[in-house]
PDB file of N, CA and C in Angstrom:
ATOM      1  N   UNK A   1      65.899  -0.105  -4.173  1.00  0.00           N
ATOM      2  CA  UNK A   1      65.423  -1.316  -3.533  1.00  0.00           C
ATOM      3  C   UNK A   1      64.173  -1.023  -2.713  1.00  0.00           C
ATOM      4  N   UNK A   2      63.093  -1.872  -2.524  1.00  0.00           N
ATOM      5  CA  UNK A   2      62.028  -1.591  -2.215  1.00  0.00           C
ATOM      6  C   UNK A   2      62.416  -2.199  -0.215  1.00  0.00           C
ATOM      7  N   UNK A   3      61.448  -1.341   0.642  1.00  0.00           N
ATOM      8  CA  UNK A   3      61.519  -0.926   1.613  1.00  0.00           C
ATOM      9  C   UNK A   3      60.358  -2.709   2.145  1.00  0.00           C
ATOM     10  N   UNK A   4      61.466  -3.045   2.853  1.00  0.00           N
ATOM     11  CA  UNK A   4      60.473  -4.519   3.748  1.00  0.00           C
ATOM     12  C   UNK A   4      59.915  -4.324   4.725  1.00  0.00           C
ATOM     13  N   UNK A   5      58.966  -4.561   4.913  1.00  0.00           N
ATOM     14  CA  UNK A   5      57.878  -4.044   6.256  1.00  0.00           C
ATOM     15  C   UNK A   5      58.130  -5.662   7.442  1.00  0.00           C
ATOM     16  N   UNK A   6      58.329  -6.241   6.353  1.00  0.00           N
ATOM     17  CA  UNK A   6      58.583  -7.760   7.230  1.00  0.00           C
ATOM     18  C   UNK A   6      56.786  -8.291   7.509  1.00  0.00           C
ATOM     19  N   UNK A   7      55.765  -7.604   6.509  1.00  0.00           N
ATOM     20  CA  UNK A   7      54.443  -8.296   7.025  1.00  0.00           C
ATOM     21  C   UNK A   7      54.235  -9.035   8.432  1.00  0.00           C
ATOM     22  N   UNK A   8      53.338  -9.919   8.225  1.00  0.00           N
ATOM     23  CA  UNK A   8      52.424 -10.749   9.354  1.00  0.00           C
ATOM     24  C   UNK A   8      53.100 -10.547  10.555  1.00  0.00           C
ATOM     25  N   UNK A   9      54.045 -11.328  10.287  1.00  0.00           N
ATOM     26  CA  UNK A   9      55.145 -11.798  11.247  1.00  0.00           C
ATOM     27  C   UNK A   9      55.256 -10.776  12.017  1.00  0.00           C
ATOM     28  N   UNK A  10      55.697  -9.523  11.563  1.00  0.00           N
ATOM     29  CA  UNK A  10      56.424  -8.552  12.430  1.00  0.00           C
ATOM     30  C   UNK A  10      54.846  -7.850  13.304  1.00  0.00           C
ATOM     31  N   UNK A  11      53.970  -8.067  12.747  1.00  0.00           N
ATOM     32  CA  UNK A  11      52.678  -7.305  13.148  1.00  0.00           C
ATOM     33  C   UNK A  11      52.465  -8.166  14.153  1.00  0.00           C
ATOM     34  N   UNK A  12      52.321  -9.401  13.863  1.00  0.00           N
ATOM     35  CA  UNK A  12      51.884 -10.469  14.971  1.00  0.00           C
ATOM     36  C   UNK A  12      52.918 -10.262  16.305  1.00  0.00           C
ATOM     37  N   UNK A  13      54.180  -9.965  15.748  1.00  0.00           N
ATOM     38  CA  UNK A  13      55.392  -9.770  17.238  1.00  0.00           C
ATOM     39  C   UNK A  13      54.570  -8.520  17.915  1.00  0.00           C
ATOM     40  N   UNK A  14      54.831  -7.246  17.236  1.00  0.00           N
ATOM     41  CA  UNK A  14      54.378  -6.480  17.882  1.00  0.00           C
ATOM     42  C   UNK A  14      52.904  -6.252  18.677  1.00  0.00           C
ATOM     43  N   UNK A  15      52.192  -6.845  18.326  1.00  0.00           N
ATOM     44  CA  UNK A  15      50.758  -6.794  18.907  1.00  0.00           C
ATOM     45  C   UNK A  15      50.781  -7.688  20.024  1.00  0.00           C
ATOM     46  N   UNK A  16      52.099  -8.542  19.926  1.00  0.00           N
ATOM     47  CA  UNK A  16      51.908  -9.833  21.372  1.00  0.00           C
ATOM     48  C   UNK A  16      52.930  -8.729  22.425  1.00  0.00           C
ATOM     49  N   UNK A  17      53.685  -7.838  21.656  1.00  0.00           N
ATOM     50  CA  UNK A  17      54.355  -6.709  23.079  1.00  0.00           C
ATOM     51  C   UNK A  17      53.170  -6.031  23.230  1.00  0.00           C
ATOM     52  N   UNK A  18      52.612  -5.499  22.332  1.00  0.00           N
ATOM     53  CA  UNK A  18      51.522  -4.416  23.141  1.00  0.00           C
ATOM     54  C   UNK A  18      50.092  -4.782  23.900  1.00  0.00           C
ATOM     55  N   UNK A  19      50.292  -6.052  23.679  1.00  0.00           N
ATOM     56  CA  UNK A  19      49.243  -6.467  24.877  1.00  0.00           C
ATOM     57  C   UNK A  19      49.600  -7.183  25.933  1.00  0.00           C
ATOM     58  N   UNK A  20      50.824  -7.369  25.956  1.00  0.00           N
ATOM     59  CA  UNK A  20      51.495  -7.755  27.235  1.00  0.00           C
ATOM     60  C   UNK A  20      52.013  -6.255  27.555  1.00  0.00           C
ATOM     61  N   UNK A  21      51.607  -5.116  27.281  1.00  0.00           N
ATOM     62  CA  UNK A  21      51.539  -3.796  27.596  1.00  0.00           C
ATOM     63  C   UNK A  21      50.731  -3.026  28.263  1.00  0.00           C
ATOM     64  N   UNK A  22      49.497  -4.026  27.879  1.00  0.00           N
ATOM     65  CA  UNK A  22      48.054  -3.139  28.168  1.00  0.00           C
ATOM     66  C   UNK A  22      47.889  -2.729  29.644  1.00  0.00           C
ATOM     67  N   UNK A  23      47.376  -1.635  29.849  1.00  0.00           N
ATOM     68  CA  UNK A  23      47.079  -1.338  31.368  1.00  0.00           C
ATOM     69  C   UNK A  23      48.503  -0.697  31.373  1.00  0.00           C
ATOM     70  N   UNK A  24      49.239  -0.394  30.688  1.00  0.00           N
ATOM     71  CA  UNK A  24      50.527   0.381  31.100  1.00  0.00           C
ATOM     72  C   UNK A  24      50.347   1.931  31.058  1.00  0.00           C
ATOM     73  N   UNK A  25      50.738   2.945  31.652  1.00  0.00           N
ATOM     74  CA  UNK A  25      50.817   4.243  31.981  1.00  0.00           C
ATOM     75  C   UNK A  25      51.495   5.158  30.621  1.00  0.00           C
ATOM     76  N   UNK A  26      50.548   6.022  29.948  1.00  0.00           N
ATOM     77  CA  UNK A  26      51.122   6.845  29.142  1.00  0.00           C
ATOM     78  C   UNK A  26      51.948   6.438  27.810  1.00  0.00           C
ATOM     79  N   UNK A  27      52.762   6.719  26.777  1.00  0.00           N
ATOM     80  CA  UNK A  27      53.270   5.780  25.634  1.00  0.00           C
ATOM     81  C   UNK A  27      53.765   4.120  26.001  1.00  0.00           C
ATOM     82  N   UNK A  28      53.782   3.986  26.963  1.00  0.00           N
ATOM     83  CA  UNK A  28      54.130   2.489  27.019  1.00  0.00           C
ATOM     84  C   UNK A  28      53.333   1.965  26.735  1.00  0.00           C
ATOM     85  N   UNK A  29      51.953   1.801  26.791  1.00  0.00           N
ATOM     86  CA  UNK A  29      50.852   1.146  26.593  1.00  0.00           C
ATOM     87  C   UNK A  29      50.704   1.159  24.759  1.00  0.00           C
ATOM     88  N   UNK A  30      51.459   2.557  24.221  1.00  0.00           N
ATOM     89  CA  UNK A  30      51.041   2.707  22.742  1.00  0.00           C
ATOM     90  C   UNK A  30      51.921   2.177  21.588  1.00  0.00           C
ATOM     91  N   UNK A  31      53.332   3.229  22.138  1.00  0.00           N
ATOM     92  CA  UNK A  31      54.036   3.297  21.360  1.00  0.00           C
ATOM     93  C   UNK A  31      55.049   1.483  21.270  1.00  0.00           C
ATOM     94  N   UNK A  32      55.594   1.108  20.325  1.00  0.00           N
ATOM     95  CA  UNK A  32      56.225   0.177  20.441  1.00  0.00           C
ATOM     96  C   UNK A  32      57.409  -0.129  21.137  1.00  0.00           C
ATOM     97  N   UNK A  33      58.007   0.792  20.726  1.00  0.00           N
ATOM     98  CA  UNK A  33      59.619   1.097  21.052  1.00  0.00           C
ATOM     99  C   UNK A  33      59.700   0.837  22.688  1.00  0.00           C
ATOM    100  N   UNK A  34      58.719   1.969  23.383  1.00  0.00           N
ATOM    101  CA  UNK A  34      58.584   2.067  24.963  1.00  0.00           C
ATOM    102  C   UNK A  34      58.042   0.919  25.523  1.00  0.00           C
ATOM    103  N   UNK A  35      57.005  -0.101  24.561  1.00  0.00           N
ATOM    104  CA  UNK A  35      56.828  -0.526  24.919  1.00  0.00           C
ATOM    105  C   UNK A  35      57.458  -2.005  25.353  1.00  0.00           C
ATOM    106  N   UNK A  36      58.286  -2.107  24.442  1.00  0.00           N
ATOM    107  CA  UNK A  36      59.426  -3.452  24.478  1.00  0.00           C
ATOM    108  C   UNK A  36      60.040  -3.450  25.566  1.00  0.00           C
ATOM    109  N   UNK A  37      60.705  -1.736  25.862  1.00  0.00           N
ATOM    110  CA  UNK A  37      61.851  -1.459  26.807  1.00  0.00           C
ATOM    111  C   UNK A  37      60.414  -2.100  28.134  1.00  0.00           C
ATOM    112  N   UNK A  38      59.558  -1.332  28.818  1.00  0.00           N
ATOM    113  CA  UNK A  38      58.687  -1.535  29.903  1.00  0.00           C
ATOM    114  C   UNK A  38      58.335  -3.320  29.840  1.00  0.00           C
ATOM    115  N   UNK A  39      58.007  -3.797  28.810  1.00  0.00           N
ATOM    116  CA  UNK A  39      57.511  -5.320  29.161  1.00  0.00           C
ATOM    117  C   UNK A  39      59.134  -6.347  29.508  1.00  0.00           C
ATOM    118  N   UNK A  40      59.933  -5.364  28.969  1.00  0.00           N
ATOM    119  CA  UNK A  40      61.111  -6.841  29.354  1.00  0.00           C
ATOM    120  C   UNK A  40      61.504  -6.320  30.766  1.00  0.00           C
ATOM    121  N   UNK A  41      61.278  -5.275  30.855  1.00  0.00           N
ATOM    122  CA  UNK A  41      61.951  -5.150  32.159  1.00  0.00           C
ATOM    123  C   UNK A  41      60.505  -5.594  33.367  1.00  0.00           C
ATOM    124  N   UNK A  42      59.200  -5.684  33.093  1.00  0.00           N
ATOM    125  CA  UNK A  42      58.128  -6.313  33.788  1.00  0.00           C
ATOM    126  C   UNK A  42      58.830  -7.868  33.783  1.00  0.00           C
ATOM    127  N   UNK A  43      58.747  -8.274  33.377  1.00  0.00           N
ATOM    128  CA  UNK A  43      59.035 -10.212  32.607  1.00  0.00           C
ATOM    129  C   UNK A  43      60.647  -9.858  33.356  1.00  0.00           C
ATOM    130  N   UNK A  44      61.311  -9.392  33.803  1.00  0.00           N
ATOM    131  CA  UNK A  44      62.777  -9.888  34.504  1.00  0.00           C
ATOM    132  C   UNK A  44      62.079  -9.470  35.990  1.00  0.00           C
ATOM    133  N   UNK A  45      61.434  -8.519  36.504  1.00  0.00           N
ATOM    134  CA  UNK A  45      60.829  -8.933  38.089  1.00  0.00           C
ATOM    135  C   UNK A  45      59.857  -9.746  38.020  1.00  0.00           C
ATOM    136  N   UNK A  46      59.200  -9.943  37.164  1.00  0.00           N
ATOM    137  CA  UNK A  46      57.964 -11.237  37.480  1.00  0.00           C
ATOM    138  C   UNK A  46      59.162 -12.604  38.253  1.00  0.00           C
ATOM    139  N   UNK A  47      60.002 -12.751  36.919  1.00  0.00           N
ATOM    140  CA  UNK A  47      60.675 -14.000  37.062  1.00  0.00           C
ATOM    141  C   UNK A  47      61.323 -14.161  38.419  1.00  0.00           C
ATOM    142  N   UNK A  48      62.305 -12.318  38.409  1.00  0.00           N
ATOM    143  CA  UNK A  48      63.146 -12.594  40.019  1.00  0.00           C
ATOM    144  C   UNK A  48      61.681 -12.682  41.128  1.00  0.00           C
ATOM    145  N   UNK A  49      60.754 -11.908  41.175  1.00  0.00           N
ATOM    146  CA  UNK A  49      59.748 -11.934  42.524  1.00  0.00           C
ATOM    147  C   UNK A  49      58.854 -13.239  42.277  1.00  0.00           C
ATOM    148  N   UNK A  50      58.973 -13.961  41.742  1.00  0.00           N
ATOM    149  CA  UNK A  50      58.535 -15.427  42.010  1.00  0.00           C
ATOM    150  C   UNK A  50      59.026 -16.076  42.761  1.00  0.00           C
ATOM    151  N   UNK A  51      60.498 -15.718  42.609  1.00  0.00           N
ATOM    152  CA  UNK A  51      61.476 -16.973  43.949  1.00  0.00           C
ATOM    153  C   UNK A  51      61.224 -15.542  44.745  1.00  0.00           C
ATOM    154  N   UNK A  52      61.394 -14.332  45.143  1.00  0.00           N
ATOM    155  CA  UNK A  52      61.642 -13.367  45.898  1.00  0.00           C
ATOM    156  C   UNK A  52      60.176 -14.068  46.973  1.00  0.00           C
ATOM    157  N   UNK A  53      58.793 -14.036  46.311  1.00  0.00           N
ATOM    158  CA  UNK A  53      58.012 -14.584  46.831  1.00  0.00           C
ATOM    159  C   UNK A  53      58.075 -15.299  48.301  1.00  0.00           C
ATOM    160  N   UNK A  54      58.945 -16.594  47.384  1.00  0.00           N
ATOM    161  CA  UNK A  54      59.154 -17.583  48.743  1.00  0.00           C
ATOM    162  C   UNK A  54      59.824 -17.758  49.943  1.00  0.00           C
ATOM    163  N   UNK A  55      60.745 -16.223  49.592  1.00  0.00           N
ATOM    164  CA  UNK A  55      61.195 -15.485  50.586  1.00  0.00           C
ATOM    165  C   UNK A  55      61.163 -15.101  51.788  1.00  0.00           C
ATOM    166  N   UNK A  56      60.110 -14.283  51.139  1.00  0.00           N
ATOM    167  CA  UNK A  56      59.331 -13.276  51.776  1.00  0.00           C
ATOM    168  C   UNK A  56      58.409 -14.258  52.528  1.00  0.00           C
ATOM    169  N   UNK A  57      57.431 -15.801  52.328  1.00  0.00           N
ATOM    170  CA  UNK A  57      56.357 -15.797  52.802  1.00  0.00           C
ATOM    171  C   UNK A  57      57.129 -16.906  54.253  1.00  0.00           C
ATOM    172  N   UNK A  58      58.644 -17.097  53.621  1.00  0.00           N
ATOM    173  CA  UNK A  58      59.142 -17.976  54.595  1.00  0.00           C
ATOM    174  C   UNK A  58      59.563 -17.179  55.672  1.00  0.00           C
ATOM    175  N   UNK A  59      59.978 -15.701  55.760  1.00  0.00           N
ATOM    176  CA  UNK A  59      60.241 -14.999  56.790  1.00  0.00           C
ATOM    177  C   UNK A  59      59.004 -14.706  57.710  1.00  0.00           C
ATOM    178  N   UNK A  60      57.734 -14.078  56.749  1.00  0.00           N
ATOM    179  CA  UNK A  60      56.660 -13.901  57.356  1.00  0.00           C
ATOM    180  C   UNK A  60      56.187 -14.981  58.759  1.00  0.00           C
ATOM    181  N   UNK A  61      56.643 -16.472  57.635  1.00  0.00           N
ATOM    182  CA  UNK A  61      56.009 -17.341  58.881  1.00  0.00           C
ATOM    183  C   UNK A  61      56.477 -17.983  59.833  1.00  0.00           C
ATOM    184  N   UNK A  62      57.828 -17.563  59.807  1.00  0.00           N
ATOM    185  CA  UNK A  62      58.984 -17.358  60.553  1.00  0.00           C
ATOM    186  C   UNK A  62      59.068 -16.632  62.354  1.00  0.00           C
ATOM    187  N   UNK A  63      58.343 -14.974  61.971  1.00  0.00           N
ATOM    188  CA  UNK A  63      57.918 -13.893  62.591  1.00  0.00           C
ATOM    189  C   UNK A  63      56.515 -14.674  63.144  1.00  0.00           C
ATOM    190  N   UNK A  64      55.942 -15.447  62.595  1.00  0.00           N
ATOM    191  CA  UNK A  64      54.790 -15.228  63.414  1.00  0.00           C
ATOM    192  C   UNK A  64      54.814 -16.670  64.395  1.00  0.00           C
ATOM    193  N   UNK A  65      55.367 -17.376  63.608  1.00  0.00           N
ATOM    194  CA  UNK A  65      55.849 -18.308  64.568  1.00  0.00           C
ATOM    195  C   UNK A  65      56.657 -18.252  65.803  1.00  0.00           C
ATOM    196  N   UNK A  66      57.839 -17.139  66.147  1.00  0.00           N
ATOM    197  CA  UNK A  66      58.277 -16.750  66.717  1.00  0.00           C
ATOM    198  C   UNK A  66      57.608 -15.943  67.620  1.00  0.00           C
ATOM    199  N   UNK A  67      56.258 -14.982  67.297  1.00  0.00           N
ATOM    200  CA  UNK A  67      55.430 -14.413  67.731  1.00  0.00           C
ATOM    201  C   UNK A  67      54.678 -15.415  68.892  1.00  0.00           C
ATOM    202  N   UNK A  68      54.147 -16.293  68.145  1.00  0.00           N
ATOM    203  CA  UNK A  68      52.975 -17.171  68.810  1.00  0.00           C
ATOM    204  C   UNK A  68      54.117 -18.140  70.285  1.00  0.00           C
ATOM    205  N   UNK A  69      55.497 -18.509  69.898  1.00  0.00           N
ATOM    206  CA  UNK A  69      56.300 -19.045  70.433  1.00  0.00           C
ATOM    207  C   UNK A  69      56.778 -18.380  71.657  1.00  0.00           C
ATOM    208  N   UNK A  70      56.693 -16.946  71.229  1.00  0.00           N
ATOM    209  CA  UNK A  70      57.019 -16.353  72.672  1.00  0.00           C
ATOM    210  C   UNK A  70      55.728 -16.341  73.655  1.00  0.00           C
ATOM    211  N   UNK A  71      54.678 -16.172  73.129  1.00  0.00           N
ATOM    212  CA  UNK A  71      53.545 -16.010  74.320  1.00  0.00           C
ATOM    213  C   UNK A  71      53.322 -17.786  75.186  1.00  0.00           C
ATOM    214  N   UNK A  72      53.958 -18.519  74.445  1.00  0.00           N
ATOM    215  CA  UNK A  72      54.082 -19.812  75.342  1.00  0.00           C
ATOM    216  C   UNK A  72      55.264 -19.948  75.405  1.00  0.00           C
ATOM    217  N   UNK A  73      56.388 -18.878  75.752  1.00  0.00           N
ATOM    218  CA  UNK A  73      57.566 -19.035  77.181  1.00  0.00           C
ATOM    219  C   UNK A  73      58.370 -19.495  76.414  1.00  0.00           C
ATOM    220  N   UNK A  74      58.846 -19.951  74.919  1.00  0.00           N
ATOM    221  CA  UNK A  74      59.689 -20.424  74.327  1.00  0.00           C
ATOM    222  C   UNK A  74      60.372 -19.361  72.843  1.00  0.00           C
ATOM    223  N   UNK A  75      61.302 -19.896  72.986  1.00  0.00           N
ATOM    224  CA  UNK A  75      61.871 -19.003  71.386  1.00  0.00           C
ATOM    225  C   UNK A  75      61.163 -19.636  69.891  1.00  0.00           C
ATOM    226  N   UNK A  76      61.515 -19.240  69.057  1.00  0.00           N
ATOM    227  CA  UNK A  76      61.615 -19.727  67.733  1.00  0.00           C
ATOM    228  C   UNK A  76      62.480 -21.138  67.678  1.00  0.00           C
ATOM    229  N   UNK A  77      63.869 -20.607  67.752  1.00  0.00           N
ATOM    230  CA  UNK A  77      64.881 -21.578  67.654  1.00  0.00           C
ATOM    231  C   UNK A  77      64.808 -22.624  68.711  1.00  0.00           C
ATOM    232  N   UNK A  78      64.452 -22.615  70.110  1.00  0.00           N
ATOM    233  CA  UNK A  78      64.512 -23.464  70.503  1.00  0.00           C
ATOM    234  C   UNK A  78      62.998 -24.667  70.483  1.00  0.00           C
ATOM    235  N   UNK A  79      62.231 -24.139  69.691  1.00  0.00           N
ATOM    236  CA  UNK A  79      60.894 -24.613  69.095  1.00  0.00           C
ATOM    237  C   UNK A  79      60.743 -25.502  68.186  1.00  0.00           C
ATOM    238  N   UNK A  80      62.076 -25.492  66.975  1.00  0.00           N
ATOM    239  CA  UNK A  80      61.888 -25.919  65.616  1.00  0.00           C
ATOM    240  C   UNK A  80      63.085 -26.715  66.501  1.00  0.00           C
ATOM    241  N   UNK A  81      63.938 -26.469  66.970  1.00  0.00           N
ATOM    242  CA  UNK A  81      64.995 -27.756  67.241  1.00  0.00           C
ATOM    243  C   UNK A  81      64.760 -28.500  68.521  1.00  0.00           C
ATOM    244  N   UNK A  82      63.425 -28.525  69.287  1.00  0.00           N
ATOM    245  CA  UNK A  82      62.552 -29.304  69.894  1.00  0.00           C
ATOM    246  C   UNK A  82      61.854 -30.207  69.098  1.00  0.00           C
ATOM    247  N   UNK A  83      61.304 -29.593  67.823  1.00  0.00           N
ATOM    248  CA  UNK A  83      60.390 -30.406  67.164  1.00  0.00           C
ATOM    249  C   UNK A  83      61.450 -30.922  66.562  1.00  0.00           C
ATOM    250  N   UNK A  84      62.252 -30.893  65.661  1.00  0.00           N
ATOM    251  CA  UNK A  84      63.123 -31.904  65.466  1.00  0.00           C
ATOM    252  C   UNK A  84      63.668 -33.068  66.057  1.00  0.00           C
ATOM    253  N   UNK A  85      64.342 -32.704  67.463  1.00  0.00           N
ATOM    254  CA  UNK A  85      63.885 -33.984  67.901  1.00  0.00           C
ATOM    255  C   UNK A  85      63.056 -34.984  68.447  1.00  0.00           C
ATOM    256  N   UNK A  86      62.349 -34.119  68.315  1.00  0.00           N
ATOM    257  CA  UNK A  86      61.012 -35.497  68.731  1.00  0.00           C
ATOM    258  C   UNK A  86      60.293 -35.368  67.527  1.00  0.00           C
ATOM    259  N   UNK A  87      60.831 -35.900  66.399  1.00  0.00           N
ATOM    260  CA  UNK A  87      60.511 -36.004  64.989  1.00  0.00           C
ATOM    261  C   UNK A  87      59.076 -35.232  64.824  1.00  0.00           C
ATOM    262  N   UNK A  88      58.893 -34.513  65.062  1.00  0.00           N
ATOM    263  CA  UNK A  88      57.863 -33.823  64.771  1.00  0.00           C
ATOM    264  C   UNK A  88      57.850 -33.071  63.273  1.00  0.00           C
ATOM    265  N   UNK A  89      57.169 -33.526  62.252  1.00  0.00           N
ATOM    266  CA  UNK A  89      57.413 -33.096  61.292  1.00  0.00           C
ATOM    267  C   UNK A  89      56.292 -31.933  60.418  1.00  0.00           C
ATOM    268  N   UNK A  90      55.884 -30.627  61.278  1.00  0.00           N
ATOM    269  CA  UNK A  90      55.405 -29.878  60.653  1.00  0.00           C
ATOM    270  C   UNK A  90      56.169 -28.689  60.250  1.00  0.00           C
ATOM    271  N   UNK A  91      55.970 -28.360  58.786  1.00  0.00           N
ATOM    272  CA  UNK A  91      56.577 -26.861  58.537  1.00  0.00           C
ATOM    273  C   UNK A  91      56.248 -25.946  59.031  1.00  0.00           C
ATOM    274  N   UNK A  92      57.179 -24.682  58.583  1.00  0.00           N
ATOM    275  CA  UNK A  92      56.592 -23.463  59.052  1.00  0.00           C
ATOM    276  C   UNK A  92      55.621 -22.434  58.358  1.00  0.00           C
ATOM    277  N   UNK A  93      54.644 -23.081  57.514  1.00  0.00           N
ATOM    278  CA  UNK A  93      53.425 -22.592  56.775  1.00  0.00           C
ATOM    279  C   UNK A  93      52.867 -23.479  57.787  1.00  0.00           C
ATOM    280  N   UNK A  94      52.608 -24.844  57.704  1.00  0.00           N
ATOM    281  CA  UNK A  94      51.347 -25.171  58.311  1.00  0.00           C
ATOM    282  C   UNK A  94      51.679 -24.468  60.359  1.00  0.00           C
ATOM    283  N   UNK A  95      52.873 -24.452  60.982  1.00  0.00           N
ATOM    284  CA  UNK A  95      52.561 -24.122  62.124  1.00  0.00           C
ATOM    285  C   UNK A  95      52.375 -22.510  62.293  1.00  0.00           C
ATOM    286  N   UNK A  96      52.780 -21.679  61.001  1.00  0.00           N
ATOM    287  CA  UNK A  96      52.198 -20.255  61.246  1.00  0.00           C
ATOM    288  C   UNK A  96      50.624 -20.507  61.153  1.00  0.00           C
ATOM    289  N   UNK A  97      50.251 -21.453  60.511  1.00  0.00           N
ATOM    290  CA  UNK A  97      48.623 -21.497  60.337  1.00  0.00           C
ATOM    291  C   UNK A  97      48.004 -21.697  61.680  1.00  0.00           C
ATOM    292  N   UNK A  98      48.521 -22.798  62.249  1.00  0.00           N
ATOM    293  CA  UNK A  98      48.264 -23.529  63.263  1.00  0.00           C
ATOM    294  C   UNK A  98      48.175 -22.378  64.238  1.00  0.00           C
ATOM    295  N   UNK A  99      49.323 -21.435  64.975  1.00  0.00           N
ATOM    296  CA  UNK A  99      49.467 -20.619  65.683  1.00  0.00           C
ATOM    297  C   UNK A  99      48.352 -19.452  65.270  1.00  0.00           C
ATOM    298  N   UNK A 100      47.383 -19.069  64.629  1.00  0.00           N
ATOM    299  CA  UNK A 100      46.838 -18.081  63.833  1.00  0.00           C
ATOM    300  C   UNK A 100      45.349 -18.679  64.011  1.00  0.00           C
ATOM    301  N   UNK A 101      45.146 -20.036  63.513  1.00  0.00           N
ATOM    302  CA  UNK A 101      43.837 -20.454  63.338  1.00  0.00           C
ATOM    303  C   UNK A 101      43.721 -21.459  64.735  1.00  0.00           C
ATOM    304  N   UNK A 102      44.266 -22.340  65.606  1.00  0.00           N
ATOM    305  CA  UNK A 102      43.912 -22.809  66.543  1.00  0.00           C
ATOM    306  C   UNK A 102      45.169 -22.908  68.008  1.00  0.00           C
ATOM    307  N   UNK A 103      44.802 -21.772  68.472  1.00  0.00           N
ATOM    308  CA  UNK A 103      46.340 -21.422  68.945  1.00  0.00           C
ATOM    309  C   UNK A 103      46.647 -22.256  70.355  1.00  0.00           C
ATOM    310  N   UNK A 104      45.130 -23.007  70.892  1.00  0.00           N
ATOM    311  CA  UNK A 104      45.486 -24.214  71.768  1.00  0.00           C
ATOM    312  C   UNK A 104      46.279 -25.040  70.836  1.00  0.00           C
ATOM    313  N   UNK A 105      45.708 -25.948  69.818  1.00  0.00           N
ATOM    314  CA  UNK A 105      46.865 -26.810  69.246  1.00  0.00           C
ATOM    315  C   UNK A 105      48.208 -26.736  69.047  1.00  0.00           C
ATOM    316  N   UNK A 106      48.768 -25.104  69.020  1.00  0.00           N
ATOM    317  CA  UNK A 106      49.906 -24.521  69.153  1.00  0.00           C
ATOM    318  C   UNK A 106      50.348 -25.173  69.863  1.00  0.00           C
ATOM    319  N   UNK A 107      49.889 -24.293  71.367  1.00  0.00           N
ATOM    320  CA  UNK A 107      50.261 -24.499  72.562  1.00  0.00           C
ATOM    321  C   UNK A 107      50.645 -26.399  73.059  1.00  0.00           C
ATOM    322  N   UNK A 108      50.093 -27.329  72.320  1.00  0.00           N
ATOM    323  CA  UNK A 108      50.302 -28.779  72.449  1.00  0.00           C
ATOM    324  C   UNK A 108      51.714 -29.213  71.877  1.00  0.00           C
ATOM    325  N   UNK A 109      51.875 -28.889  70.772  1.00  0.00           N
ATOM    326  CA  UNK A 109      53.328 -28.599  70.049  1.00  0.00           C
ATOM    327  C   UNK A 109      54.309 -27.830  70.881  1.00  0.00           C
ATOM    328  N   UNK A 110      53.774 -26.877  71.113  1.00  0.00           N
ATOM    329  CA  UNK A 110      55.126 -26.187  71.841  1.00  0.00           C
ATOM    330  C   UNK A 110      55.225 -27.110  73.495  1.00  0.00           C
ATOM    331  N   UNK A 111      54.109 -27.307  73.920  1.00  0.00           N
ATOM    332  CA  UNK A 111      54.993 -28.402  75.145  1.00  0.00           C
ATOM    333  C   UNK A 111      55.476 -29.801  74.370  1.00  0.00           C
ATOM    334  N   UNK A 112      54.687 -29.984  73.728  1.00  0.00           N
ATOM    335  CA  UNK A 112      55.241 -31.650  72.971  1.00  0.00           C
ATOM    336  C   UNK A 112      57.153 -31.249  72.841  1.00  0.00           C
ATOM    337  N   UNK A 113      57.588 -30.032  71.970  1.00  0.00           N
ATOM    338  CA  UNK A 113      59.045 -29.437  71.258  1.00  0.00           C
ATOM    339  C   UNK A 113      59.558 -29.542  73.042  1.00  0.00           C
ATOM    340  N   UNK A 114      58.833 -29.103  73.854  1.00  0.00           N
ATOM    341  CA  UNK A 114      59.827 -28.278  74.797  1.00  0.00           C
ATOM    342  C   UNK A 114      60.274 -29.603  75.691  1.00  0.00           C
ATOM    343  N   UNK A 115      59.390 -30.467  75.687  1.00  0.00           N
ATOM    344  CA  UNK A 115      59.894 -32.102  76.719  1.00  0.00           C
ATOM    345  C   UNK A 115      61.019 -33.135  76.118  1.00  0.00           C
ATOM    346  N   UNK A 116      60.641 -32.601  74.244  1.00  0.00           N
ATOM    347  CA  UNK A 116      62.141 -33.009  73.701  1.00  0.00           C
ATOM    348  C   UNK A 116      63.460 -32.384  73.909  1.00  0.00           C
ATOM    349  N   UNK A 117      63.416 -31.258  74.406  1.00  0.00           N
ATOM    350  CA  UNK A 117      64.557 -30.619  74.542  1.00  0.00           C
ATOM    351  C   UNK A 117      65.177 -30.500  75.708  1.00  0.00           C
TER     352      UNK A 117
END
């Protein structure tokens, strides 16, 4: 029986792993085999560090909010559940910004949070 290479098809698969390979370190970049094993396991942290991402940038602005919150005499927690009640509705991306890029306007928020509480 004659030996199937599986043509196009199989050439076209493999050339879409090895360039979702490229820039890889040593036979991964070449060989096929290594290279399947290295791209699926790239493509399962892309997917998990996408949500890991939003994680991470919600703690960051978390810390700095808490940062900027202590130098005007208040906590974190008692900051965000000030602004809550006095419906104050900014997140904590735009007030890590806020605290970072105009840190009087901060300071207006954090007395605005602290007279609700």
């Amino acid at each position: 029986m004659p030996r199937v290479t599986r043509g196009f098809k199989a050439r076209r698969r493999r050339n879409k792993v090895l360039s979702l390979a490229k820039g890889y370190r040593g036979g991964k970049h070449r060989l096929f085999k290594s290279a399947v094993e290295a791209v699926d396991r790239a493509l399962c942290y892309a997917y998990r560090d996408r949500r890991v991402k939003k994680r991470e940038f919600r703690q960051l602005w978390i810390a700095r909010i808490n940062a900027a919150a202590k130098q005007n005499g208040t906590n974190y927690s008692r900051l965000i559940s000030g602004l809550a009640k006095s419906s104050i509705e900014l997140d904590r991306k735009v007030l890590s910004n806020l605290a970072i890029v105009d840190p009087s306007a901060f300071t207006a928020v954090v007395k605005a949070a602290s007279q609700a509480n």
